[in-house]
Protein backbone atom coordinates (compact mmCIF):
# COMPACT_ATOMS: atom_id res chain seq x y z
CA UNK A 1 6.98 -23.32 2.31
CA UNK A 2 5.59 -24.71 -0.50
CA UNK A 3 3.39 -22.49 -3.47
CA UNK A 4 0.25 -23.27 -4.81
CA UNK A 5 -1.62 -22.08 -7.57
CA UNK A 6 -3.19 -20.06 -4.22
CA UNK A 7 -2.72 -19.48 -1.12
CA UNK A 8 -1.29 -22.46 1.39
CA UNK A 9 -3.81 -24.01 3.78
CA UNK A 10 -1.35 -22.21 6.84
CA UNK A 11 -1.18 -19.35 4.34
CA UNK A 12 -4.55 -18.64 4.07
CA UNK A 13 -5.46 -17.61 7.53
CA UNK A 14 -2.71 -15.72 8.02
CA UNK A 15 -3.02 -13.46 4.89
CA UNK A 16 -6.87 -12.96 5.97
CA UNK A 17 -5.11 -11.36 9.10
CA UNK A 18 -2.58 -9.57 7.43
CA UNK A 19 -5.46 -7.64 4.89
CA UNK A 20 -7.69 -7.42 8.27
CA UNK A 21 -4.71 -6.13 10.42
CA UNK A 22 -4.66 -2.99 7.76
CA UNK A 23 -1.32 -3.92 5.89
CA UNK A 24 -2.92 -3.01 2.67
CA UNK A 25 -4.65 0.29 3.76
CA UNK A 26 -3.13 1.51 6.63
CA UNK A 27 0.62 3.23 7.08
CA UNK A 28 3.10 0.75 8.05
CA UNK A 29 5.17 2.23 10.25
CA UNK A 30 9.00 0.10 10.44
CA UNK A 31 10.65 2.62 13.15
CA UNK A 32 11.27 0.11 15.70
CA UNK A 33 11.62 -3.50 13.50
CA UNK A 34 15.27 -3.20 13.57
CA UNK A 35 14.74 -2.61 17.25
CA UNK A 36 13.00 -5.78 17.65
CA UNK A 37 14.89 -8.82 17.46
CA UNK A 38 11.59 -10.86 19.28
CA UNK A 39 11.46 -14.65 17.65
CA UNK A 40 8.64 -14.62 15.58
CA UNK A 41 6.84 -17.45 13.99
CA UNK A 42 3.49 -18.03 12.58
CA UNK A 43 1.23 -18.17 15.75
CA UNK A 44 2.74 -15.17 16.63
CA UNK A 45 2.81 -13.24 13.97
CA UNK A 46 -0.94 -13.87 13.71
CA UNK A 47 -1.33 -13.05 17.41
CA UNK A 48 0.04 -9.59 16.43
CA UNK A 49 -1.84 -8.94 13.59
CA UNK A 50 -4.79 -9.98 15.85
CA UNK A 51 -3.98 -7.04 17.99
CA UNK A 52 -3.84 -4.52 15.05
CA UNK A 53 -6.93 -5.57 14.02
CA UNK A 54 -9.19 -5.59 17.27
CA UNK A 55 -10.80 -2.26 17.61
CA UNK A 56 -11.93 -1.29 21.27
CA UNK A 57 -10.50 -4.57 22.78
CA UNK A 58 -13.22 -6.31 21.23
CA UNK A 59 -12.38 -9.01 19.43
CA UNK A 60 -14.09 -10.18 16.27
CA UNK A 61 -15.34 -13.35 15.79
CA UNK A 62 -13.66 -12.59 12.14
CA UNK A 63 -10.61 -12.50 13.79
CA UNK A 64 -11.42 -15.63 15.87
CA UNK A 65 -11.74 -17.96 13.11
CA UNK A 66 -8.43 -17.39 11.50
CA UNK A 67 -6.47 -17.44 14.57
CA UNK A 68 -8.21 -20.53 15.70
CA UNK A 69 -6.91 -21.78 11.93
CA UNK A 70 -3.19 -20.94 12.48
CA UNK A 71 -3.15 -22.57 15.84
CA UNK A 72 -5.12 -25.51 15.13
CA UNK A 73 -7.25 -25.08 18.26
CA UNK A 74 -10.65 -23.33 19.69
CA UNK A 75 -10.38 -20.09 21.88
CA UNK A 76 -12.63 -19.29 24.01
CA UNK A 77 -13.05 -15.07 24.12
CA UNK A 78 -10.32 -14.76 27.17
CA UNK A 79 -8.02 -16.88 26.20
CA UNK A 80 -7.64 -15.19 22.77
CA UNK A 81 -7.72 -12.24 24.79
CA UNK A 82 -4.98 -13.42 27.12
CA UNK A 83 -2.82 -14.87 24.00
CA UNK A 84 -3.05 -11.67 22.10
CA UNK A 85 -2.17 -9.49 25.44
CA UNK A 86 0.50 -11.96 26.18
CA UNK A 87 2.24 -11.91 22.89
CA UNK A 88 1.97 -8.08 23.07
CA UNK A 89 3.65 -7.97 26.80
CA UNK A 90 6.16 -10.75 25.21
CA UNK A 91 6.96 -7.60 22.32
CA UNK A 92 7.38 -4.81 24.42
CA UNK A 93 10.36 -6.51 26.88
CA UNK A 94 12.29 -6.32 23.62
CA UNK A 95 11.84 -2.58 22.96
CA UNK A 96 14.12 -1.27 25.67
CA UNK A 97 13.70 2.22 25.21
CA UNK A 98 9.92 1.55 25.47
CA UNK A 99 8.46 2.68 28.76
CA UNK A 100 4.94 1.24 28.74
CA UNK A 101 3.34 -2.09 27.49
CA UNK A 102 1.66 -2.45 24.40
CA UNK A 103 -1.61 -3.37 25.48
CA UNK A 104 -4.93 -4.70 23.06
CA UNK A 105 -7.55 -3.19 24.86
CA UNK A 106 -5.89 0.30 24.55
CA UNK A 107 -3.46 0.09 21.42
CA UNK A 108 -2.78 3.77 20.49
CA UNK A 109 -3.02 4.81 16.66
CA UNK A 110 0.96 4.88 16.59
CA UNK A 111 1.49 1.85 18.44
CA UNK A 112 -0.60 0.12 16.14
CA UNK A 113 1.36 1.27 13.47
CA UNK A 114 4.97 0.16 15.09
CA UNK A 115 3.08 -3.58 15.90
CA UNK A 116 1.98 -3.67 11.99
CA UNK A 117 5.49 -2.78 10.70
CA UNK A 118 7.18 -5.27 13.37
CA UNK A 119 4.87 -7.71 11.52
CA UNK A 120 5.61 -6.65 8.35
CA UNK A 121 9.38 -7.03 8.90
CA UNK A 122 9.19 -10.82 10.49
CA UNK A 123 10.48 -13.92 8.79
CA UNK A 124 6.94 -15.54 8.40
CA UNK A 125 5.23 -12.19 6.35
CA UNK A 126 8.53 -12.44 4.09
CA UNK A 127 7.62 -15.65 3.64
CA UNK A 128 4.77 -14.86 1.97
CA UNK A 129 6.10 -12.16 -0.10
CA UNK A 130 8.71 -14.43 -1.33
CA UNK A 131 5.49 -16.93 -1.92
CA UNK A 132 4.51 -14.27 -3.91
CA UNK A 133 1.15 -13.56 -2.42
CA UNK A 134 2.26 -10.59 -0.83
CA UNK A 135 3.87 -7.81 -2.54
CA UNK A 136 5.76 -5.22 -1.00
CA UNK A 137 4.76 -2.44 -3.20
CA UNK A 138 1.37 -2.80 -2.11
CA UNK A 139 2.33 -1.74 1.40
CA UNK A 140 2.70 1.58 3.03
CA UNK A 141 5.52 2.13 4.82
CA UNK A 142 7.09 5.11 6.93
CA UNK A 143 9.84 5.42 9.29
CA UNK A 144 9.74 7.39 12.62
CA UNK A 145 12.96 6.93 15.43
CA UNK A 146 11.52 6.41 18.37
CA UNK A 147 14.97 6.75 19.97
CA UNK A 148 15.10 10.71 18.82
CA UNK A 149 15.06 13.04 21.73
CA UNK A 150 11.89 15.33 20.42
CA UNK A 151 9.87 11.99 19.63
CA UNK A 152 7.04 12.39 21.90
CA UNK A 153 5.65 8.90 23.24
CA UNK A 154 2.19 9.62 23.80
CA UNK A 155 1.30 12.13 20.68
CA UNK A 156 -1.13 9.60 18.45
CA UNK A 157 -1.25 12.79 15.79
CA UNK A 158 0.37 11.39 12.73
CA UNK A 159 2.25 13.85 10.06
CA UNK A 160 2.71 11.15 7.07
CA UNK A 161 4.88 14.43 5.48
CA UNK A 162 6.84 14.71 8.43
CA UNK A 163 7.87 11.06 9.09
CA UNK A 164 11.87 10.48 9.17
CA UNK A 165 13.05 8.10 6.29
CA UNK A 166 15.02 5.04 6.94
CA UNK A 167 16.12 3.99 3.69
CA UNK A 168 19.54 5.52 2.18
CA UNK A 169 18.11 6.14 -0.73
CA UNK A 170 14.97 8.38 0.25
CA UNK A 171 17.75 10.94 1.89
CA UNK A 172 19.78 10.89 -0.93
CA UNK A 173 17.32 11.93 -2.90
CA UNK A 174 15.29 14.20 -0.49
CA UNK A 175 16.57 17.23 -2.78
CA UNK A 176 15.59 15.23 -6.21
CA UNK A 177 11.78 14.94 -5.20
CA UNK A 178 12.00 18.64 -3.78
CA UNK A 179 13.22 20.08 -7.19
CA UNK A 180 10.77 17.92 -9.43
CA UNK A 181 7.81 18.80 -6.74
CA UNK A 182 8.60 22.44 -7.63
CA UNK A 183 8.49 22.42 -11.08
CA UNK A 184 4.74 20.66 -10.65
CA UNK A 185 4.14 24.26 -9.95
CA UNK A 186 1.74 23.06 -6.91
CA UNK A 187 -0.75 25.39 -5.49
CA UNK A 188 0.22 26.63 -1.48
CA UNK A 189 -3.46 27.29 -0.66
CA UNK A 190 -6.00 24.23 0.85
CA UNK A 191 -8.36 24.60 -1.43
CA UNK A 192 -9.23 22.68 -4.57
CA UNK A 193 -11.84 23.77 -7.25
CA UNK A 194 -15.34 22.06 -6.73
CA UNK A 195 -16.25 22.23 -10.77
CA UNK A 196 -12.66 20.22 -10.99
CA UNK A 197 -13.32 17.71 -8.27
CA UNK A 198 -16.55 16.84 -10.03
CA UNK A 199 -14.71 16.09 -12.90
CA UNK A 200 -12.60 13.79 -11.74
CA UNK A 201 -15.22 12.29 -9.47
CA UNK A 202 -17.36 11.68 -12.92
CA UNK A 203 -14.45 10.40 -14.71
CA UNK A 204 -12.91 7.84 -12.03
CA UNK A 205 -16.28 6.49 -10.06
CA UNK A 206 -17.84 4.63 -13.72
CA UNK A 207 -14.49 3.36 -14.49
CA UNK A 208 -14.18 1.53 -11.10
CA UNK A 209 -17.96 0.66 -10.70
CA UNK A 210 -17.60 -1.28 -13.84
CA UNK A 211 -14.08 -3.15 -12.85
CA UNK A 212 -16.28 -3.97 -9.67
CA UNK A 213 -19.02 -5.28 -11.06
CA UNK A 214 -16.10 -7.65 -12.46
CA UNK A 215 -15.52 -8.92 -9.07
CA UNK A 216 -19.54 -8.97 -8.05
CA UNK A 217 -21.00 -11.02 -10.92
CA UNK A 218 -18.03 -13.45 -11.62
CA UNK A 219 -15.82 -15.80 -9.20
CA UNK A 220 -12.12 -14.32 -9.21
CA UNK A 221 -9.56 -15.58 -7.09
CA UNK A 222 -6.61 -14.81 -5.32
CA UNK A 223 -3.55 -16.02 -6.93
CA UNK A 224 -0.25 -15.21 -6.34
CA UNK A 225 1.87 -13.41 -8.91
CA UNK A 226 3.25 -16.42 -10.58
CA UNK A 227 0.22 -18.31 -10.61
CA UNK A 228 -1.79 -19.26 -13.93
CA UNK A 229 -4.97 -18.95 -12.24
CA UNK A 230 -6.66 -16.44 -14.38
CA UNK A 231 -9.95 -14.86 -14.82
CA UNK A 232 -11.01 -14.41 -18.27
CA UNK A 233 -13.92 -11.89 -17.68
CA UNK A 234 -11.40 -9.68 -15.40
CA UNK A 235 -8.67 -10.16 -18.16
CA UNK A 236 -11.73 -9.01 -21.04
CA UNK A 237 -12.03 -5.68 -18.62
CA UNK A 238 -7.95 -5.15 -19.07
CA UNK A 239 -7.79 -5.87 -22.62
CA UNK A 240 -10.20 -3.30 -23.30
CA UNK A 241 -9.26 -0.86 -20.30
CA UNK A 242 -5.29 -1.30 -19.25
CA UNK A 243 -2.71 -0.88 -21.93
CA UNK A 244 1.02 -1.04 -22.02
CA UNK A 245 1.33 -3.46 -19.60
CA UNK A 246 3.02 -6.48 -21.95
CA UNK A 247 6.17 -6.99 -20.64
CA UNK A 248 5.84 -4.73 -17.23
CA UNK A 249 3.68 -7.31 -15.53
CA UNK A 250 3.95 -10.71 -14.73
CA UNK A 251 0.20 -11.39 -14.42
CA UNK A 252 -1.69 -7.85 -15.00
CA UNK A 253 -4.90 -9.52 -13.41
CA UNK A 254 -2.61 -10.08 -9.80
CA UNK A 255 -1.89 -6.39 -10.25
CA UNK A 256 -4.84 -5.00 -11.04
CA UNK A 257 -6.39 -6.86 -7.71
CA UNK A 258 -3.38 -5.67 -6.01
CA UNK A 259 -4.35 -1.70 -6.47
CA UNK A 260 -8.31 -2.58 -5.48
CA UNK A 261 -6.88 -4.38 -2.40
CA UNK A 262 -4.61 -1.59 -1.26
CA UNK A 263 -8.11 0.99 -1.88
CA UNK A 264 -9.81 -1.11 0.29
CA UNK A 265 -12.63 -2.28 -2.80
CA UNK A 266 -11.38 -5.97 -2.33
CA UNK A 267 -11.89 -7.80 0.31
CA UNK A 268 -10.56 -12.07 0.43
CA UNK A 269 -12.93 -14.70 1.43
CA UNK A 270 -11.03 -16.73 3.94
CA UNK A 271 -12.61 -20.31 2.79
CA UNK A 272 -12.41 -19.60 -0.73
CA UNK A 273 -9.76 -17.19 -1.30
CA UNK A 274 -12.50 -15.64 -3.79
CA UNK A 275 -12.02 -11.55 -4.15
CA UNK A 276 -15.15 -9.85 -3.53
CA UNK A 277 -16.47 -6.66 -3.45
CA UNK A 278 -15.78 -4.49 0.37
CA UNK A 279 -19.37 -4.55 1.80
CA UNK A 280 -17.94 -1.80 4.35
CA UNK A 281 -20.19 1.49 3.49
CA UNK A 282 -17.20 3.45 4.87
CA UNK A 283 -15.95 2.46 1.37
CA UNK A 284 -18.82 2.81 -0.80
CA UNK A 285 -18.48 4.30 -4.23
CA UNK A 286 -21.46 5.96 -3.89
CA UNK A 287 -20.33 8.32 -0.97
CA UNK A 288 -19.50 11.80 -2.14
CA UNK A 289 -16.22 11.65 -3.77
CA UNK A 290 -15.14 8.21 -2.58
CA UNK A 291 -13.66 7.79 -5.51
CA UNK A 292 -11.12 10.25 -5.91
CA UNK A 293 -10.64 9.65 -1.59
CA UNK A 294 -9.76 6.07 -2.10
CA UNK A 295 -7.05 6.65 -5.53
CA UNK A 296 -5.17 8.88 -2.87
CA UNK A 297 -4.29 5.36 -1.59
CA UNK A 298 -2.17 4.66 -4.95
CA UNK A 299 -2.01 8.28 -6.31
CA UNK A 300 1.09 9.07 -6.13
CA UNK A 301 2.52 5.97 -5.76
CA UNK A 302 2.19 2.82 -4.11
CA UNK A 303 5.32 2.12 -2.62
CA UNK A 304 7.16 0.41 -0.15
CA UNK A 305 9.69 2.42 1.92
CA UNK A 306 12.31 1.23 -0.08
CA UNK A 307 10.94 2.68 -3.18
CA UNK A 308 8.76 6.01 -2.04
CA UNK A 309 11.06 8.05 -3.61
CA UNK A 310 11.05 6.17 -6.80
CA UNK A 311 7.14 6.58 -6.90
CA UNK A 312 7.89 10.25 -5.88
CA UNK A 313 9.79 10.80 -8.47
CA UNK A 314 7.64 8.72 -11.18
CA UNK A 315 4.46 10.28 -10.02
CA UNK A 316 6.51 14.09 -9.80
CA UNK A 317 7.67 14.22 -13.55
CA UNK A 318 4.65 12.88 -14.99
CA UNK A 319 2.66 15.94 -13.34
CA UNK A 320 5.89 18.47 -13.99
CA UNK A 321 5.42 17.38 -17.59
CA UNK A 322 8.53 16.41 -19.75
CA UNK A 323 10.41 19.95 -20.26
CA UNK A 324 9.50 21.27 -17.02
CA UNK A 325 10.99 18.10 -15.10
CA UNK A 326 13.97 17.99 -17.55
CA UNK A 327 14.74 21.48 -16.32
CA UNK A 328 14.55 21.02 -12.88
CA UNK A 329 16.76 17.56 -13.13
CA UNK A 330 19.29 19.69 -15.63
CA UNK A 331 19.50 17.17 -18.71
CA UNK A 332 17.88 16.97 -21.91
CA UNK A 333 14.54 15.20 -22.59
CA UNK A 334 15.97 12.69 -24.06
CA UNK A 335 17.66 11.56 -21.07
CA UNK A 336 15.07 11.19 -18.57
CA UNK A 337 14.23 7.60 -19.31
CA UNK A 338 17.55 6.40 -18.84
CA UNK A 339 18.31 8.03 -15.68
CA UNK A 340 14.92 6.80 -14.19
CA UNK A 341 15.90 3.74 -14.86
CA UNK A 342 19.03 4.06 -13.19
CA UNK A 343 17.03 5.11 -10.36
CA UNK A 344 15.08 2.48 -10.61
CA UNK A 345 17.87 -0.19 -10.69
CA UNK A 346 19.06 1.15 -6.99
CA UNK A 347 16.16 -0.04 -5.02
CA UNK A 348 17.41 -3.24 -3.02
CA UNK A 349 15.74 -6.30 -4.00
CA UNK A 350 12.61 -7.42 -1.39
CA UNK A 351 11.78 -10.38 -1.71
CA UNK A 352 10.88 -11.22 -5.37
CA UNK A 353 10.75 -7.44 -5.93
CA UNK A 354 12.82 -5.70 -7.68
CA UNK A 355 12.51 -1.67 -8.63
CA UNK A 356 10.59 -2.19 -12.06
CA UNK A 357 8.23 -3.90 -9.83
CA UNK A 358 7.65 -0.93 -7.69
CA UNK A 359 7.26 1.36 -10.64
CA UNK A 360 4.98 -1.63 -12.28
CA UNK A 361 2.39 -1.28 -9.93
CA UNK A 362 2.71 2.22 -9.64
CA UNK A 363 1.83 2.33 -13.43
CA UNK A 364 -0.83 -0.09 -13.76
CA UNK A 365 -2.87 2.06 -10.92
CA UNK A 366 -2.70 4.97 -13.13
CA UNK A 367 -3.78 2.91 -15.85
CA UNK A 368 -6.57 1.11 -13.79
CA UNK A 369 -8.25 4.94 -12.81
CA UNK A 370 -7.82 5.77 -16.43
CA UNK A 371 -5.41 8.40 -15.91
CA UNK A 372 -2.14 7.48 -17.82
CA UNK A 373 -1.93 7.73 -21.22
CA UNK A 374 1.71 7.04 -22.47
CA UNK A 375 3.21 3.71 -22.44
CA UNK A 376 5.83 2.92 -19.19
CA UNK A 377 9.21 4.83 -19.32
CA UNK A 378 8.30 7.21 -22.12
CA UNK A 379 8.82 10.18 -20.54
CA UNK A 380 9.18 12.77 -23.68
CA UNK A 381 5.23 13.42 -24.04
CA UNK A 382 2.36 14.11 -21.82
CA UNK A 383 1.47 11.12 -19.37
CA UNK A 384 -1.63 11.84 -18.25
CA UNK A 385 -5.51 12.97 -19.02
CA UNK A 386 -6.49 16.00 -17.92
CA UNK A 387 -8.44 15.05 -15.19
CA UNK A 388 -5.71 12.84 -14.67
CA UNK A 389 -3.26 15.33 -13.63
CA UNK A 390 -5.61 16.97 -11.35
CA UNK A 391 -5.72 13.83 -9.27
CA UNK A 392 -1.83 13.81 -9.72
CA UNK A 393 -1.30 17.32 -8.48
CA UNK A 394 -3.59 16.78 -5.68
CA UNK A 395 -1.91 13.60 -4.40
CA UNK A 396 1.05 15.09 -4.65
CA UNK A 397 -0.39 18.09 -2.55
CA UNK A 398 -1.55 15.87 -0.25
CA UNK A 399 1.54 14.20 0.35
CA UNK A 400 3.58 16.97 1.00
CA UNK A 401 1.03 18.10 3.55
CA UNK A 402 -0.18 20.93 1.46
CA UNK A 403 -4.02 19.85 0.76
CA UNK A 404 -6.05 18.71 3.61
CA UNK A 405 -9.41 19.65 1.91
CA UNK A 406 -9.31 15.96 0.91
């Protein structure tokens, strides 16, 4: 497939699905992709992601348009319908242990989650993470069997805590996360302090007004990471907001869109590939603590599944602090940075990503909410602002299923 300084003209439609479908917002869930062996190429991986993105059967003439642009040809409302249903029946003869057909008009939450991670683990969505237009770190994933004998096919309740990890590397270091969680010294109780919430509210919401009025008054585009395409009054907004980022990121202004995109601010004009501000209210700033609601979707981490326990563990010692997290790991200060990194170097390779990638992104969002103060791997002093580990504790609370005040 060949790059472009943006997106492709086949590209373009489909990644307009793909951020409509909810791969940037929603959990991914990749329980049954290895299941799945269905062929998949671009009409019907956007007839998929057409399905995870109707709501109620009905289907948008939003998702119309880029459909019509991947397949070259006009729909008329039931024969989209009957595509979309008939790609769906096409994915559910592969799932053998699956009882029931996936159906549009009635896709359950979980379903929906097992059609977006069967889309997220075809040949034509790596395609456009190895474009680099997509990157995996941006996407949450989770894991649930749905060959275990307790798994219950009709429960649409989701536990995000409870889900079972696929990747080696989260089990193996189930016990690591545990240990540094405790040493955060997290609160048991559901409850978090109004006077503190405020605090954080007034601290994060100015911060991100401003990097959206960015996006509102001035034409910024999609690029992919590579790409040269730059903004210069975006990149005046890092240079006097983001530090430490020279040398940890490619292109800082791809990044930076990257964390608005996954907190549902951004949204991607389709004919322009221009970022603008999400006119969805659901996502206003202005609701009551919106702010510190939508950095829960890259506080603690903004991971893919191969690399949650990498943001885990990132996001775990710089709340624990740097004695308290040297404790629970058993070594010296001194050595943390070095055995992150080793960490770091065991996440398999996705695409063009690599694990400094993962904890790249992970680091910029801090940096974008104005919440990390040291530079990347310097893990001997205090990370983060006050307020900062508030949010941190909180996420992390969150995460483990033990805040859901928030």
């Amino acid at each position: 497939m060949t790059t472009t300084n943006s997106t492709t003209t086949l590209n373009k439609p489909l990644f307009h699905l793909v951020q409509l479908a909810g791969i940037f917002t929603e959990l991914v869930d990749t329980g049954c992709a290895d299941a799945v062996k269905a062929p998949a190429d671009d009409q019907e991986l956007a007839l998929w992601l057409a399905a995870a993105a109707t709501v109620d059967g009905e289907i948008a003439e939003c998702i119309r348009e880029p459909v019509e642009q991947v397949f070259g040809r006009a729909f008329t409302e039931q024969e989209l319908h009957d595509a979309i249903s008939n790609a769906l029946e096409e994915l559910s003869t592969y799932l053998d242990w699956f009882d029931q057909e996936l159906d549009v008009v009635d896709l359950s939450p979980k379903h929906r989650r097992w059609v977006l991670g069967v889309a997220w683990d075809s040949a034509p969505m790596q395609s456009l993470v190895d474009d680099g237009l997509i990157t995996p770190v941006a996407v949450s994933t989770t894991y649930t069997n749905p060959e275990d004998d307790d798994w219950d096919e009709d429960a649409d309740d989701y536990d995000e805590a409870s889900a079972h990890p696929a990747p080696p590397l989260a089990v193996a270091h189930r016990q690591t996360v545990q240990d540094l969680l405790t040493a955060c010294s997290l609160p048991s109780t559901d409850e978090v302090d109004l006077t503190e919430l405020l605090a954080v509210e007034k601290k994060l919401k100015p911060r991100l007004v401003s990097l959206l009025e960015v996006f509102r008054d001035n034409e910024v585009y999609l690029a992919s990471e590579r790409s040269s395409r730059r903004s210069p009054e975006l990149q005046a907004w890092i240079d006097k907001n983001v530090q430490y980022t020279e040398g940890l990121a490619v292109n800082a202004q791809y990044n930076v869109a990257m964390v608005l995109l996954a907190m549902n601010l951004l949204v991607i004009d389709i004919d322009t590939d221009r970022l603008e501000v999400n006119p969805d209210p659901r996502v206003s700033l202005d609701r009551e603590f919106a702010s510190v609601r939508l950095a829960f979707k890259v506080v603690p981490l903004l991971f893919s599944a191969e690399g949650r326990h990498l943001g885990l563990i990132d996001a775990a010692i710089a709340c624990a602090g740097p004695l308290a997290a040297a404790n629970a790991l058993k070594m010296p200060v001194n050595q943390l940075e070095g055995w992150f990194k080793l960490r770091m170097a065991e996440v398999p390779r996705v695409g063009n990503t690599v694990g400094l990638h993962h904890y790249s992104l992970s680091y910029v969002a801090r940096q974008v909410l104005g919440i990390q103060v040291a530079p990347p791997f310097v893990f001997d002093r205090v990370q983060l602002t006050t307020t900062g580990k508030l949010l941190v504790q909180w996420a992390l609370r969150r995460y483990s299923g033990r805040l859901t005040a928030l």
